[in-house]
PDB file of N, CA and C in Angstrom:
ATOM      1  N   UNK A   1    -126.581-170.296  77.532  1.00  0.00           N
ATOM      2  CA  UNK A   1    -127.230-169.049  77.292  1.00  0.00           C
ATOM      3  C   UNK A   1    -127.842-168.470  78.556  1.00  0.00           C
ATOM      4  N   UNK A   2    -128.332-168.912  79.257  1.00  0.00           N
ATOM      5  CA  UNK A   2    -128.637-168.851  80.687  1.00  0.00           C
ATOM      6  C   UNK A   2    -127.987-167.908  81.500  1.00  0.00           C
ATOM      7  N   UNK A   3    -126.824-168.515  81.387  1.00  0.00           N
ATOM      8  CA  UNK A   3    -125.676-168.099  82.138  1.00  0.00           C
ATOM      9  C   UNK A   3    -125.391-166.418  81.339  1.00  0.00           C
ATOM     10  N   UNK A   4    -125.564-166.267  80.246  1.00  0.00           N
ATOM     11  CA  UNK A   4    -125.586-164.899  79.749  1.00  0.00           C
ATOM     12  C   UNK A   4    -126.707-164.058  80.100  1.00  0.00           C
ATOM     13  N   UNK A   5    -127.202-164.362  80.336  1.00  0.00           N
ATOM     14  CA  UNK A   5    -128.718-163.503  81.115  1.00  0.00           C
ATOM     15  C   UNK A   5    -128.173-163.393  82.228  1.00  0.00           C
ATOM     16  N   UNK A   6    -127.537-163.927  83.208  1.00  0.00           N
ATOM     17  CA  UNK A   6    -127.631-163.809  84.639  1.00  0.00           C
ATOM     18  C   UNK A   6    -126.184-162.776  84.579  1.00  0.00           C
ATOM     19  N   UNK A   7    -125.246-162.743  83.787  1.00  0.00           N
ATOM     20  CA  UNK A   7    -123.926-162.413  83.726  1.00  0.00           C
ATOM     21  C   UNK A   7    -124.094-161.143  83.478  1.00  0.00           C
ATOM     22  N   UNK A   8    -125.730-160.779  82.549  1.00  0.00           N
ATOM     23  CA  UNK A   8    -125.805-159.469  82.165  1.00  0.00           C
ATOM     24  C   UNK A   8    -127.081-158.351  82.930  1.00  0.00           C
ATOM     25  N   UNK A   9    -127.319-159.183  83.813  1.00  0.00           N
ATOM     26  CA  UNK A   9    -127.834-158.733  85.061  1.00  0.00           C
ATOM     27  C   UNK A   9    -126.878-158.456  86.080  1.00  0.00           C
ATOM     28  N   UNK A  10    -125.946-159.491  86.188  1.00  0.00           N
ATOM     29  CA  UNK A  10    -124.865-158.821  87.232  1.00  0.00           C
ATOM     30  C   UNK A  10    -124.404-157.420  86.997  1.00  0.00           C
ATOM     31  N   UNK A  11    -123.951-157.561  85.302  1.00  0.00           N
ATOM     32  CA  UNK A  11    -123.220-156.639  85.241  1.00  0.00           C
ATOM     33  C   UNK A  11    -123.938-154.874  85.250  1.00  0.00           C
ATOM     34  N   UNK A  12    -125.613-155.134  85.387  1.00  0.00           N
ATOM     35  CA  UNK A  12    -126.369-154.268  84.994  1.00  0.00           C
ATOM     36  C   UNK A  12    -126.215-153.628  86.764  1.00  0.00           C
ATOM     37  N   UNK A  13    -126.467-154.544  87.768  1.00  0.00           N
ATOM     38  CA  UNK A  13    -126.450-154.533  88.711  1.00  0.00           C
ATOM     39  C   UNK A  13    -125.327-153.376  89.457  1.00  0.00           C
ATOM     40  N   UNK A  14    -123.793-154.307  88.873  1.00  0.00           N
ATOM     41  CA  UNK A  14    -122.766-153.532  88.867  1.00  0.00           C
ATOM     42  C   UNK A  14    -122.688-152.056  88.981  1.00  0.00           C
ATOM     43  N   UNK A  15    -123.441-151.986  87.553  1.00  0.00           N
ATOM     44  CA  UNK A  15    -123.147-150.409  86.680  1.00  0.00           C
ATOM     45  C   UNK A  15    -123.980-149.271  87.811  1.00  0.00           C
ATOM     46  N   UNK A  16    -125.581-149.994  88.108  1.00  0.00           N
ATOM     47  CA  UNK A  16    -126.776-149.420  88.736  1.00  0.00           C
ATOM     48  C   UNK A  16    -125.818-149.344  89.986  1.00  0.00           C
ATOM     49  N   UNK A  17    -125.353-149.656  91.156  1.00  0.00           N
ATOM     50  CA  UNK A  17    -124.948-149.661  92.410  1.00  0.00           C
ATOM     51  C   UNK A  17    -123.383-148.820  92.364  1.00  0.00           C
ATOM     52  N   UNK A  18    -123.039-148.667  91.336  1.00  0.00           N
ATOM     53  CA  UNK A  18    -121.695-147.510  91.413  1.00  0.00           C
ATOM     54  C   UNK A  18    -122.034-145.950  90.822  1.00  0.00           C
ATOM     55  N   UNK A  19    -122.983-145.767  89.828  1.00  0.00           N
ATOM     56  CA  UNK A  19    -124.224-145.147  89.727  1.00  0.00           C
ATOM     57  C   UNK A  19    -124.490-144.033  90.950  1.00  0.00           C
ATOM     58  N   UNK A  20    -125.044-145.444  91.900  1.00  0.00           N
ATOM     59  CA  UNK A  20    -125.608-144.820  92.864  1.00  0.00           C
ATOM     60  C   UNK A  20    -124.818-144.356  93.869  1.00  0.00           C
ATOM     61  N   UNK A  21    -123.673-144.948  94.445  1.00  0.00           N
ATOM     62  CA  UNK A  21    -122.362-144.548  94.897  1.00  0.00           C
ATOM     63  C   UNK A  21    -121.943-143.337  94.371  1.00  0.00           C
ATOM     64  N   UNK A  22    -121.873-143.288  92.841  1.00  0.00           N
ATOM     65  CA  UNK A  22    -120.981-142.110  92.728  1.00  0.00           C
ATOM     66  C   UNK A  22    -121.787-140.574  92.880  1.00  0.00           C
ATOM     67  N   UNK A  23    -122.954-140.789  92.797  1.00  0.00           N
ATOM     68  CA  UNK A  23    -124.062-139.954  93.017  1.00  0.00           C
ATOM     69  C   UNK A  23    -124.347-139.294  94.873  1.00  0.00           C
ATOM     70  N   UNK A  24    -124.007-140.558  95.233  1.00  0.00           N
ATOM     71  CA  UNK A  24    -123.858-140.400  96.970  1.00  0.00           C
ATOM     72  C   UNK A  24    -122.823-139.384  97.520  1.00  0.00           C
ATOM     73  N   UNK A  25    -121.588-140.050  96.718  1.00  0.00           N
ATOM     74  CA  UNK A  25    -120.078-138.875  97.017  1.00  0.00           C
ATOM     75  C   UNK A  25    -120.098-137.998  96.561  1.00  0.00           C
ATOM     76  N   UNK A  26    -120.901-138.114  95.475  1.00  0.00           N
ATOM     77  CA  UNK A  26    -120.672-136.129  94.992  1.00  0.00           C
ATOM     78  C   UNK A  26    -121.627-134.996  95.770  1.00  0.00           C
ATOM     79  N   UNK A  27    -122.911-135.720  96.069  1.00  0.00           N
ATOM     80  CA  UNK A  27    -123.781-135.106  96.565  1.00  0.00           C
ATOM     81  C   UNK A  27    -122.979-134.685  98.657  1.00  0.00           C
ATOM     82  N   UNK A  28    -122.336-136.053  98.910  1.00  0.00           N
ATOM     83  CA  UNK A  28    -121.830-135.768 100.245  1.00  0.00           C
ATOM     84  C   UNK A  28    -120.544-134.403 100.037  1.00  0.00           C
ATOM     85  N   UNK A  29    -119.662-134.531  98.753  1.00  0.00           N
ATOM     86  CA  UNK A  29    -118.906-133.555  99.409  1.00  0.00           C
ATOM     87  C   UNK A  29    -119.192-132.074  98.639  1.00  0.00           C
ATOM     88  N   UNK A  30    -120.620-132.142  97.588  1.00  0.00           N
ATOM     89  CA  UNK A  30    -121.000-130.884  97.740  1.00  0.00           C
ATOM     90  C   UNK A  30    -121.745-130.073  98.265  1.00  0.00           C
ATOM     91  N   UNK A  31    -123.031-130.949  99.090  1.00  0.00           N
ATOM     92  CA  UNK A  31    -123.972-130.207 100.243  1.00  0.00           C
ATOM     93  C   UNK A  31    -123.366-129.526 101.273  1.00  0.00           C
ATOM     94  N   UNK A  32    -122.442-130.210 102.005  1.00  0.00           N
ATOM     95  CA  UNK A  32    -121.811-129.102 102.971  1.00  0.00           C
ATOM     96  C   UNK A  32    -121.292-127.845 102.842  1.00  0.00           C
ATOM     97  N   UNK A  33    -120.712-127.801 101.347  1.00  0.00           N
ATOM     98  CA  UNK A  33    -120.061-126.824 101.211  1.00  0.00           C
ATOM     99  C   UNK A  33    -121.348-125.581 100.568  1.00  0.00           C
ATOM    100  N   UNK A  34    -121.798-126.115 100.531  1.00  0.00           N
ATOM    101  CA  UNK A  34    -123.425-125.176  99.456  1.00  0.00           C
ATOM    102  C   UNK A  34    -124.229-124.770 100.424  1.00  0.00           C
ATOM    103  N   UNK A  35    -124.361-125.625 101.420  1.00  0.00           N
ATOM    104  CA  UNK A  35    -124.645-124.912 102.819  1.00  0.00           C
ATOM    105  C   UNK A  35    -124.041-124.355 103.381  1.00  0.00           C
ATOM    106  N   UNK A  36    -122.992-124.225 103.456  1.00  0.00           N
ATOM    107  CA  UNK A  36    -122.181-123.332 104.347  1.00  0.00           C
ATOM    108  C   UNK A  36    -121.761-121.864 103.539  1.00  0.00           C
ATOM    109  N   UNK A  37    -121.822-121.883 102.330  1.00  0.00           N
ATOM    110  CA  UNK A  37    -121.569-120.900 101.804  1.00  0.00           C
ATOM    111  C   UNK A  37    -123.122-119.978 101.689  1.00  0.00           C
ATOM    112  N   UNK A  38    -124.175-120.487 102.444  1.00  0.00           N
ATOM    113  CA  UNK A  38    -125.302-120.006 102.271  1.00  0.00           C
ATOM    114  C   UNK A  38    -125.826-119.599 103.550  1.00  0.00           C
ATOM    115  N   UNK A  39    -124.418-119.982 104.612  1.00  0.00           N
ATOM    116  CA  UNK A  39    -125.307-119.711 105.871  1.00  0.00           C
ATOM    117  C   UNK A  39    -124.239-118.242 106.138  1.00  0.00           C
ATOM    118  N   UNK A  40    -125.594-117.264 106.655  1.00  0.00           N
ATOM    119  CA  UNK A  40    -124.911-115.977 107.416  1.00  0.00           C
ATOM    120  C   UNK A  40    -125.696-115.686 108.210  1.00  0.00           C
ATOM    121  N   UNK A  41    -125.073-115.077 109.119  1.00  0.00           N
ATOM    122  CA  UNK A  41    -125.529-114.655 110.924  1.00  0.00           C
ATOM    123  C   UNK A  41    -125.092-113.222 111.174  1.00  0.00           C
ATOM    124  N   UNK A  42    -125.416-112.508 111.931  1.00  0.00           N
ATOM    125  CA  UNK A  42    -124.560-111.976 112.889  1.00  0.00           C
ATOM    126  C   UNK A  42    -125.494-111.164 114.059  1.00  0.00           C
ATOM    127  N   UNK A  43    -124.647-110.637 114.861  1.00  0.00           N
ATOM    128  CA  UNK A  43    -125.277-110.737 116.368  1.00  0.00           C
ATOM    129  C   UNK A  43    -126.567-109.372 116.422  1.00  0.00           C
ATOM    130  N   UNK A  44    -127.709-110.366 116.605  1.00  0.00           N
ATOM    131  CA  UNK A  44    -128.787-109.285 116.673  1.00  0.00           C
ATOM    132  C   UNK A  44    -128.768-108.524 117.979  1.00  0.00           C
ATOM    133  N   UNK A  45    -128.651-107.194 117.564  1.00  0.00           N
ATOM    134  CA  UNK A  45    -128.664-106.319 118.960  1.00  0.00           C
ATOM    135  C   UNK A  45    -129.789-104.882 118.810  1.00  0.00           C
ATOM    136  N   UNK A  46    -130.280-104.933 119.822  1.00  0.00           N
ATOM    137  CA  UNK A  46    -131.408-103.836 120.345  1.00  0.00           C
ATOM    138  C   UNK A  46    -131.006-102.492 120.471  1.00  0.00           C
ATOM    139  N   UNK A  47    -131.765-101.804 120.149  1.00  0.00           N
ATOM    140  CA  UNK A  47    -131.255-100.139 120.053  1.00  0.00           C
ATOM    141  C   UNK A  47    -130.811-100.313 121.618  1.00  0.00           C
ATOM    142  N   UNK A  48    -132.014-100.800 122.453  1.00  0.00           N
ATOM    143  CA  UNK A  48    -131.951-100.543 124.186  1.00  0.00           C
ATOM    144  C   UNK A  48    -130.689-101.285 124.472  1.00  0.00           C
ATOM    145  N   UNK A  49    -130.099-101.636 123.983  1.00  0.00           N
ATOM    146  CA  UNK A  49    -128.633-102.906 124.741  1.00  0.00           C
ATOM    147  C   UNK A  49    -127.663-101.389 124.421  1.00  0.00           C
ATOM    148  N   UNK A  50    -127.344-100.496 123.572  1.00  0.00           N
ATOM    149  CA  UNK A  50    -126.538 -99.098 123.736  1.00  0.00           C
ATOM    150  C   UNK A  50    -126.116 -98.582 125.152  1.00  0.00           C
ATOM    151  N   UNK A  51    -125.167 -98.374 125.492  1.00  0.00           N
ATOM    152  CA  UNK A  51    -124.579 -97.641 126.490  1.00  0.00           C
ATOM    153  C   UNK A  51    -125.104 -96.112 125.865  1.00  0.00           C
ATOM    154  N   UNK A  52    -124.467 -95.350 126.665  1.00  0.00           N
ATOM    155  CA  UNK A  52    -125.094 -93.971 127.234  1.00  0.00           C
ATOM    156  C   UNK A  52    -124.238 -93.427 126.280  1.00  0.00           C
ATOM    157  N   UNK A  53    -123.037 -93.589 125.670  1.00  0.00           N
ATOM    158  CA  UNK A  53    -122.144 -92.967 124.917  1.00  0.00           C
ATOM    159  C   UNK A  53    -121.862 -93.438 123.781  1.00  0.00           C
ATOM    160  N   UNK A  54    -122.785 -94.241 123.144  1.00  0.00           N
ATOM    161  CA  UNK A  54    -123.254 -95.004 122.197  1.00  0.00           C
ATOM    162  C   UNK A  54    -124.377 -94.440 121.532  1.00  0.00           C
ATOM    163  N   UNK A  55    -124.865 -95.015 120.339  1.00  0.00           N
ATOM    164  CA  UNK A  55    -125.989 -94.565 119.973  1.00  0.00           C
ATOM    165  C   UNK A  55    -125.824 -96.318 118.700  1.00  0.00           C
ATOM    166  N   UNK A  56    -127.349 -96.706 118.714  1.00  0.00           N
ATOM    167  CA  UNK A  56    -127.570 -97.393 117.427  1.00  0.00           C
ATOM    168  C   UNK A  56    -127.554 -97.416 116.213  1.00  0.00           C
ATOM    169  N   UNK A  57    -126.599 -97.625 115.341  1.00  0.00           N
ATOM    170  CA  UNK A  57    -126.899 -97.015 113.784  1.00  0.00           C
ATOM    171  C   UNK A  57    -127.421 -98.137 113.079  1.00  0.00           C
ATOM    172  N   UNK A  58    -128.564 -98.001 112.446  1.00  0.00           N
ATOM    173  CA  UNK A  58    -129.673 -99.128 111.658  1.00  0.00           C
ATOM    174  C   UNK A  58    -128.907 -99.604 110.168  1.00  0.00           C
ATOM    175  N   UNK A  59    -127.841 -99.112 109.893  1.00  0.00           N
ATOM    176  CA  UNK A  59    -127.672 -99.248 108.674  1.00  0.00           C
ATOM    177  C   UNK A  59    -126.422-100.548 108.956  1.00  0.00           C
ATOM    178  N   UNK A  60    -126.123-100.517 109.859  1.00  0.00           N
ATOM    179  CA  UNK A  60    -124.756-101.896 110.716  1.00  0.00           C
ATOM    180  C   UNK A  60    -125.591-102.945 111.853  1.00  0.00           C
ATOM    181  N   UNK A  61    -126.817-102.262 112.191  1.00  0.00           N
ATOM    182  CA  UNK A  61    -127.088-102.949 113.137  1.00  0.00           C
ATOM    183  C   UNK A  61    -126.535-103.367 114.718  1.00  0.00           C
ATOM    184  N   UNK A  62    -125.703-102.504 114.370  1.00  0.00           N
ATOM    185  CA  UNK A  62    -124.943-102.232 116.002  1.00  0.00           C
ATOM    186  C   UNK A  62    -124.658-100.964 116.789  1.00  0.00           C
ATOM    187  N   UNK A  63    -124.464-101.268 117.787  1.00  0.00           N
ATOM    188  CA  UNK A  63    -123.583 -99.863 118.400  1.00  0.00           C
ATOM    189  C   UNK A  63    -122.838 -99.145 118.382  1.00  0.00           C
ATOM    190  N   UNK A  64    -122.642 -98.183 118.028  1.00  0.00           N
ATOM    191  CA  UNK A  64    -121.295 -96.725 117.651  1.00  0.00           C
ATOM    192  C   UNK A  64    -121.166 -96.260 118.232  1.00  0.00           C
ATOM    193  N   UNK A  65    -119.921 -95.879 118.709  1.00  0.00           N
ATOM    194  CA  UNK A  65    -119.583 -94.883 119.888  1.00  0.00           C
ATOM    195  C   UNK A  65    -120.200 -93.089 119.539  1.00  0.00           C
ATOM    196  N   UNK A  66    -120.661 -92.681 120.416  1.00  0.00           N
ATOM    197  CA  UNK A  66    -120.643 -91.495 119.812  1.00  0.00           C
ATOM    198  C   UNK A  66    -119.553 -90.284 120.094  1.00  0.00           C
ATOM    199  N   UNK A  67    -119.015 -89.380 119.314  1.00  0.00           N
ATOM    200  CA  UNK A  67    -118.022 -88.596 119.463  1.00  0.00           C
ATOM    201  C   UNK A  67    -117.671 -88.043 120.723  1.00  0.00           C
ATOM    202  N   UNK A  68    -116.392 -87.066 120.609  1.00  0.00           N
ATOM    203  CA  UNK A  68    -116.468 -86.247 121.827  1.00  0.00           C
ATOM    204  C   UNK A  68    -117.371 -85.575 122.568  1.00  0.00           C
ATOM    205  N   UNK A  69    -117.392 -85.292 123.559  1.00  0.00           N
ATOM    206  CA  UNK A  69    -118.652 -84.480 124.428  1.00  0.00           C
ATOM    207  C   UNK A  69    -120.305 -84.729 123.785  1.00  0.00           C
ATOM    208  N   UNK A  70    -120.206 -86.121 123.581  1.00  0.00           N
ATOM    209  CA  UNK A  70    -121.630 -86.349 122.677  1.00  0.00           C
ATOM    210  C   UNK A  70    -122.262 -87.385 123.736  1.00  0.00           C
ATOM    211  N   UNK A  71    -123.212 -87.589 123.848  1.00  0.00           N
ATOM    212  CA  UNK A  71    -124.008 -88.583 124.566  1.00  0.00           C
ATOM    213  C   UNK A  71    -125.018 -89.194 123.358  1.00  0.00           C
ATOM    214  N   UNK A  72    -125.865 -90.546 123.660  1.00  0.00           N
ATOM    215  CA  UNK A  72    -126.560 -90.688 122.947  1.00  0.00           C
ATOM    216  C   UNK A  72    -127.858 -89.706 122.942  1.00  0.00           C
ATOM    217  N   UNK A  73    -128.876 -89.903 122.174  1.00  0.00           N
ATOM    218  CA  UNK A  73    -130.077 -88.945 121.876  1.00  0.00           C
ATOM    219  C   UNK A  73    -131.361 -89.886 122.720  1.00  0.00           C
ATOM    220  N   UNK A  74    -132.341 -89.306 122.751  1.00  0.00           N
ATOM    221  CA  UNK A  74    -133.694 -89.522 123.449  1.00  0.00           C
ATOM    222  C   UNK A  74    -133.925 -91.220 122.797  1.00  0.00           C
ATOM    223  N   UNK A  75    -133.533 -91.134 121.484  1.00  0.00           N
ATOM    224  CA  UNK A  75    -134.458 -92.580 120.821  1.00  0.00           C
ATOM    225  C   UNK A  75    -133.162 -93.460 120.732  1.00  0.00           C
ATOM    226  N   UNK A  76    -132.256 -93.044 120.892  1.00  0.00           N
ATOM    227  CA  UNK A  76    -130.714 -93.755 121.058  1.00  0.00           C
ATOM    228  C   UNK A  76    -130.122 -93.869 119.762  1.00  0.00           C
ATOM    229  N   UNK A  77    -130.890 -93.734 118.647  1.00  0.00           N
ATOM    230  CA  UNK A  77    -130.394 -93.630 116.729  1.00  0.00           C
ATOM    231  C   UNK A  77    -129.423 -92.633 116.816  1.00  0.00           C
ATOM    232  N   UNK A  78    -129.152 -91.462 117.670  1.00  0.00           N
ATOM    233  CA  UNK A  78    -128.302 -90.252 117.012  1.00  0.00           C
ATOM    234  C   UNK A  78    -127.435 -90.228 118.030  1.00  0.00           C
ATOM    235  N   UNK A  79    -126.410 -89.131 118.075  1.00  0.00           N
ATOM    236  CA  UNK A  79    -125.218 -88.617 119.362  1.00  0.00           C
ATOM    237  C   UNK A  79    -125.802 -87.558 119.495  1.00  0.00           C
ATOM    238  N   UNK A  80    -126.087 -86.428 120.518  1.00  0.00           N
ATOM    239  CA  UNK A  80    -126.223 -84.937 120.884  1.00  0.00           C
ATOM    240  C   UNK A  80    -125.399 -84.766 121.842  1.00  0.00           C
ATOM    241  N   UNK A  81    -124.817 -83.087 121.713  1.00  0.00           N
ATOM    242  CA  UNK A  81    -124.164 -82.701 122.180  1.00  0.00           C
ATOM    243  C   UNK A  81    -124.329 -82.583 124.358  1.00  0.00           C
ATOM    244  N   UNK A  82    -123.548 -82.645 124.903  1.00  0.00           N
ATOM    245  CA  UNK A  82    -123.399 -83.138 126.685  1.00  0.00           C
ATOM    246  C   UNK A  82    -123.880 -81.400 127.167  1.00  0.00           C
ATOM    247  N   UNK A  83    -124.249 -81.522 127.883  1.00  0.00           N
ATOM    248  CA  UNK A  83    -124.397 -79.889 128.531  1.00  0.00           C
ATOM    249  C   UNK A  83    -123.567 -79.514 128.510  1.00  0.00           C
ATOM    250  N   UNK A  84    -123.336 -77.977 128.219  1.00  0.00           N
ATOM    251  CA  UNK A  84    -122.361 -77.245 128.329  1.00  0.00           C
ATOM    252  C   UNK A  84    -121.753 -77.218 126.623  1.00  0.00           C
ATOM    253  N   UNK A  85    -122.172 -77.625 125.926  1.00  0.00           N
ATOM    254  CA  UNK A  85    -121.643 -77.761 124.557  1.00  0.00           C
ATOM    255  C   UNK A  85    -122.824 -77.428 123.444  1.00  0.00           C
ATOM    256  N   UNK A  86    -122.564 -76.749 122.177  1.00  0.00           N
ATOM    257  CA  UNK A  86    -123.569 -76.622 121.218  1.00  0.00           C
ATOM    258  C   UNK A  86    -123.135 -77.175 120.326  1.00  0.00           C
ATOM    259  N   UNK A  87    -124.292 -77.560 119.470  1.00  0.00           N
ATOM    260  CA  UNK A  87    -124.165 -78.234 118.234  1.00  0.00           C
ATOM    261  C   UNK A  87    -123.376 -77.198 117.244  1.00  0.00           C
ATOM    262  N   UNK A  88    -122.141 -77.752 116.360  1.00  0.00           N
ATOM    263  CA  UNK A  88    -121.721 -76.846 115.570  1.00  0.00           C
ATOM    264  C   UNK A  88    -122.392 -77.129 114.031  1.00  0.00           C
ATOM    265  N   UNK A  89    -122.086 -78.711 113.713  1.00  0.00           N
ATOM    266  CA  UNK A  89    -122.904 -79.050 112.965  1.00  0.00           C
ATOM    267  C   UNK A  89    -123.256 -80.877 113.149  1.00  0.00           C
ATOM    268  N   UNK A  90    -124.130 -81.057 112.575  1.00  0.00           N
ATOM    269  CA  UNK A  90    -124.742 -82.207 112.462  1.00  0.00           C
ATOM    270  C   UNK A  90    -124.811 -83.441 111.132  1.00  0.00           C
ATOM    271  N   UNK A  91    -124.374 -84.320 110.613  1.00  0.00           N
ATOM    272  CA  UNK A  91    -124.531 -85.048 109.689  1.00  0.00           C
ATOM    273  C   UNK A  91    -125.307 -86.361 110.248  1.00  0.00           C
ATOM    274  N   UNK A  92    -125.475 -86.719 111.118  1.00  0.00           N
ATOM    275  CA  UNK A  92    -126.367 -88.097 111.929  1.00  0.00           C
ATOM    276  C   UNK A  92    -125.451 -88.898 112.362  1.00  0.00           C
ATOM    277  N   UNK A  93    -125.843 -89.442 113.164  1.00  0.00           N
ATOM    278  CA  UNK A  93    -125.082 -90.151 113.707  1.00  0.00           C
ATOM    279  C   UNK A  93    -124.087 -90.094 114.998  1.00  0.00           C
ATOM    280  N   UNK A  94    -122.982 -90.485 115.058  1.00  0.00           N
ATOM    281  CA  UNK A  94    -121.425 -89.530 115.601  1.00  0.00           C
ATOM    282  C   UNK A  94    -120.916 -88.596 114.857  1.00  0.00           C
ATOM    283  N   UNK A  95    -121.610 -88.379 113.759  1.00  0.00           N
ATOM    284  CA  UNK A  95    -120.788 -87.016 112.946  1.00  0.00           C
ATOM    285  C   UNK A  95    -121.482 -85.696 113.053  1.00  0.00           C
ATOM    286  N   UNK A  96    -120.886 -85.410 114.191  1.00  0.00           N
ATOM    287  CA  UNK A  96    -121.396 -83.835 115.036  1.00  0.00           C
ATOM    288  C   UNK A  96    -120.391 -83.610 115.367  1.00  0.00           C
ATOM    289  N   UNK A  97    -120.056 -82.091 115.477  1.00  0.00           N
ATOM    290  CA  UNK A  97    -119.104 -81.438 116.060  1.00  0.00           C
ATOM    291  C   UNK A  97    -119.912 -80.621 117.357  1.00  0.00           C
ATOM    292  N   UNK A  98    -119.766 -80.841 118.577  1.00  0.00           N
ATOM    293  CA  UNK A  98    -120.156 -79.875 119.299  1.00  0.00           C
ATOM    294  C   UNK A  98    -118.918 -79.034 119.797  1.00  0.00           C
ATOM    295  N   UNK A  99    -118.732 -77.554 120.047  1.00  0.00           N
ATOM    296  CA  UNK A  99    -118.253 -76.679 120.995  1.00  0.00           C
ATOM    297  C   UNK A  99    -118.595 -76.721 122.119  1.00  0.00           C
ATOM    298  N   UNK A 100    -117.944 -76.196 123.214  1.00  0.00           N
ATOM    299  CA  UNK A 100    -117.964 -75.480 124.422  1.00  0.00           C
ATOM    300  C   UNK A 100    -118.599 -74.630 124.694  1.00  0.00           C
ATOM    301  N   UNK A 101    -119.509 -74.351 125.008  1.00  0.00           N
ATOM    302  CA  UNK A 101    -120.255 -72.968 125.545  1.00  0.00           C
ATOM    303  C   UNK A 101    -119.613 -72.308 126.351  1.00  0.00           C
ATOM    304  N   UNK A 102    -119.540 -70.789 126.258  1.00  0.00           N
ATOM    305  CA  UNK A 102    -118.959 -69.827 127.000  1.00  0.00           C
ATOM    306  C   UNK A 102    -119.480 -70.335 128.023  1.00  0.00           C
ATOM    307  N   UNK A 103    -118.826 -70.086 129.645  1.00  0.00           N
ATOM    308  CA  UNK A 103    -119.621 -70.134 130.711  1.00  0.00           C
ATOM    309  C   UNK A 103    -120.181 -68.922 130.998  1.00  0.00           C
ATOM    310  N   UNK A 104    -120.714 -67.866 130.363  1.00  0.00           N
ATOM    311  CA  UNK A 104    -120.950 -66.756 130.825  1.00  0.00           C
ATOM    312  C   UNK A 104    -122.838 -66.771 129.708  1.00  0.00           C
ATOM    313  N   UNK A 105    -122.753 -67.614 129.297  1.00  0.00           N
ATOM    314  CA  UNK A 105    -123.648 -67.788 128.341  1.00  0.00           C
ATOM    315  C   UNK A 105    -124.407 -69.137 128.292  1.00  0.00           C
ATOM    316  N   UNK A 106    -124.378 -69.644 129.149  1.00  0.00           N
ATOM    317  CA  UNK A 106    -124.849 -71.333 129.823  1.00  0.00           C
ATOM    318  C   UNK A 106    -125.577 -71.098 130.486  1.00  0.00           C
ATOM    319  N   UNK A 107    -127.086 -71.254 130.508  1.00  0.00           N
ATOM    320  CA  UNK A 107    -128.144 -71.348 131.364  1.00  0.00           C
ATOM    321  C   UNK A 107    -128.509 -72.856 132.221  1.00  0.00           C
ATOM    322  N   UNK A 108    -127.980 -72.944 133.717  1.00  0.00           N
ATOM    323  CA  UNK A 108    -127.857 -74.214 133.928  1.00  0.00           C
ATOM    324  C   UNK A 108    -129.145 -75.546 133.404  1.00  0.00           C
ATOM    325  N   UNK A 109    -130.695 -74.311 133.525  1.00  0.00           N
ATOM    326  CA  UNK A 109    -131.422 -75.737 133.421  1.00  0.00           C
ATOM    327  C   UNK A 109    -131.622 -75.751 131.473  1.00  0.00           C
ATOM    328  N   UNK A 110    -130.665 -74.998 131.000  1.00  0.00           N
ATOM    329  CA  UNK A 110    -130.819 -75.462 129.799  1.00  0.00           C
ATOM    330  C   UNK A 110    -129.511 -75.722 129.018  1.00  0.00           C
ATOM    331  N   UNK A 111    -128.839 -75.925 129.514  1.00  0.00           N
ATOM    332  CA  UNK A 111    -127.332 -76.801 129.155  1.00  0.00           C
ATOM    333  C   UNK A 111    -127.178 -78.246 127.967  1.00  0.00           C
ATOM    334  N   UNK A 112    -126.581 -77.565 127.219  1.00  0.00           N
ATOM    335  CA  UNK A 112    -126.143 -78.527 125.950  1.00  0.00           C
ATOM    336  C   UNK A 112    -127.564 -78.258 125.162  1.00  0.00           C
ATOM    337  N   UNK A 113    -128.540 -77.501 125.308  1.00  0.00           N
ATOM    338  CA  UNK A 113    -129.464 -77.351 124.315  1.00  0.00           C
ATOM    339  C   UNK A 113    -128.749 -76.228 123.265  1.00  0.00           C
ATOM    340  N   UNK A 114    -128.359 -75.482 123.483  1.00  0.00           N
ATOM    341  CA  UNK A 114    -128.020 -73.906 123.088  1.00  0.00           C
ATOM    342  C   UNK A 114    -127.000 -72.744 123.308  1.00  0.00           C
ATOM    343  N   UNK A 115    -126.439 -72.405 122.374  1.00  0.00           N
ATOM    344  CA  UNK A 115    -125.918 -71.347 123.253  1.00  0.00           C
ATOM    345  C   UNK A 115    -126.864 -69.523 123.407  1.00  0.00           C
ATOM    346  N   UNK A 116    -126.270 -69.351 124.218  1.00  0.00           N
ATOM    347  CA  UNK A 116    -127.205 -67.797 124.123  1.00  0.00           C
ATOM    348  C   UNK A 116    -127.361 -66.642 123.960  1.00  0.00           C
ATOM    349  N   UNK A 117    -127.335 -66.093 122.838  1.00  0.00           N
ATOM    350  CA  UNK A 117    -127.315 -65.161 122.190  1.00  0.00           C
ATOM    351  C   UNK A 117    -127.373 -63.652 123.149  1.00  0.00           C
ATOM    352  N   UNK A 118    -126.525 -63.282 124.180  1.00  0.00           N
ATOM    353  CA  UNK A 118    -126.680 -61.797 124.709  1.00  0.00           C
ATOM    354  C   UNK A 118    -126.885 -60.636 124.230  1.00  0.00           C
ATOM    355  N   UNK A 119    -127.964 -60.023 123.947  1.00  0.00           N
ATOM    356  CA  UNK A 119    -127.854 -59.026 123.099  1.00  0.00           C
ATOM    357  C   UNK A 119    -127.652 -57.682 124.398  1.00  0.00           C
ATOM    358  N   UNK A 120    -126.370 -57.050 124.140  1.00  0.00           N
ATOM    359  CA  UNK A 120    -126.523 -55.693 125.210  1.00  0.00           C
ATOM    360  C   UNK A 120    -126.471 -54.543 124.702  1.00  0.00           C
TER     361      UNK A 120
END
């Protein structure tokens, strides 16, 4: 009878240590994947890191080119139109259309602000 006590400790032993094994492997090959499906990044960048023909858009977190004859703006968020060009219209961003200003209607120290209305 002895021997049945010790036989049913082994076997308790057994059961407890594969238990714990099988608890080990499941946990090893599902943490990696539960972490990894939880990890996201991507590259933090500064309005100030923008080139000159760029502008920052907050809603991507990166840099956008800005359109034709557009430069970036004072705070670097928008595109405005290059001297010599007026705003035709504006939606934010690179979505501006600027024109050409007549050259007969271009005031040099105020270029790409406006065009100018001649009244004769």
């Amino acid at each position: 009878m002895v021997m049945e006590g010790c036989g049913a400790r082994v076997a308790m032993a057994v059961w407890s240590t594969s238990k714990i094994t099988a608890v080990t492997v499941f946990l090893q090959l599902v943490l990696p994947r539960v972490s990894q499906a939880q990890t996201f990044s991507f590259p933090f960048r500064k309005p100030e890191t923008c080139g000159h023909n760029q502008y920052f858009d907050i809603s991507a977190l990166s840099c956008v080119p800005c359109g034709a004859n557009q430069r970036q703006d004072a705070q670097g968020t928008s595109c405005v139109c290059l001297p010599g060009f007026q705003m035709i219209s504006n939606n934010g961003g690179a979505d501006i259309i600027c024109k050409k200003c007549p050259e007969d209607r271009v005031l040099p120290k105020m270029a790409g602000t406006a065009l100018l209305a001649l009244v004769v």
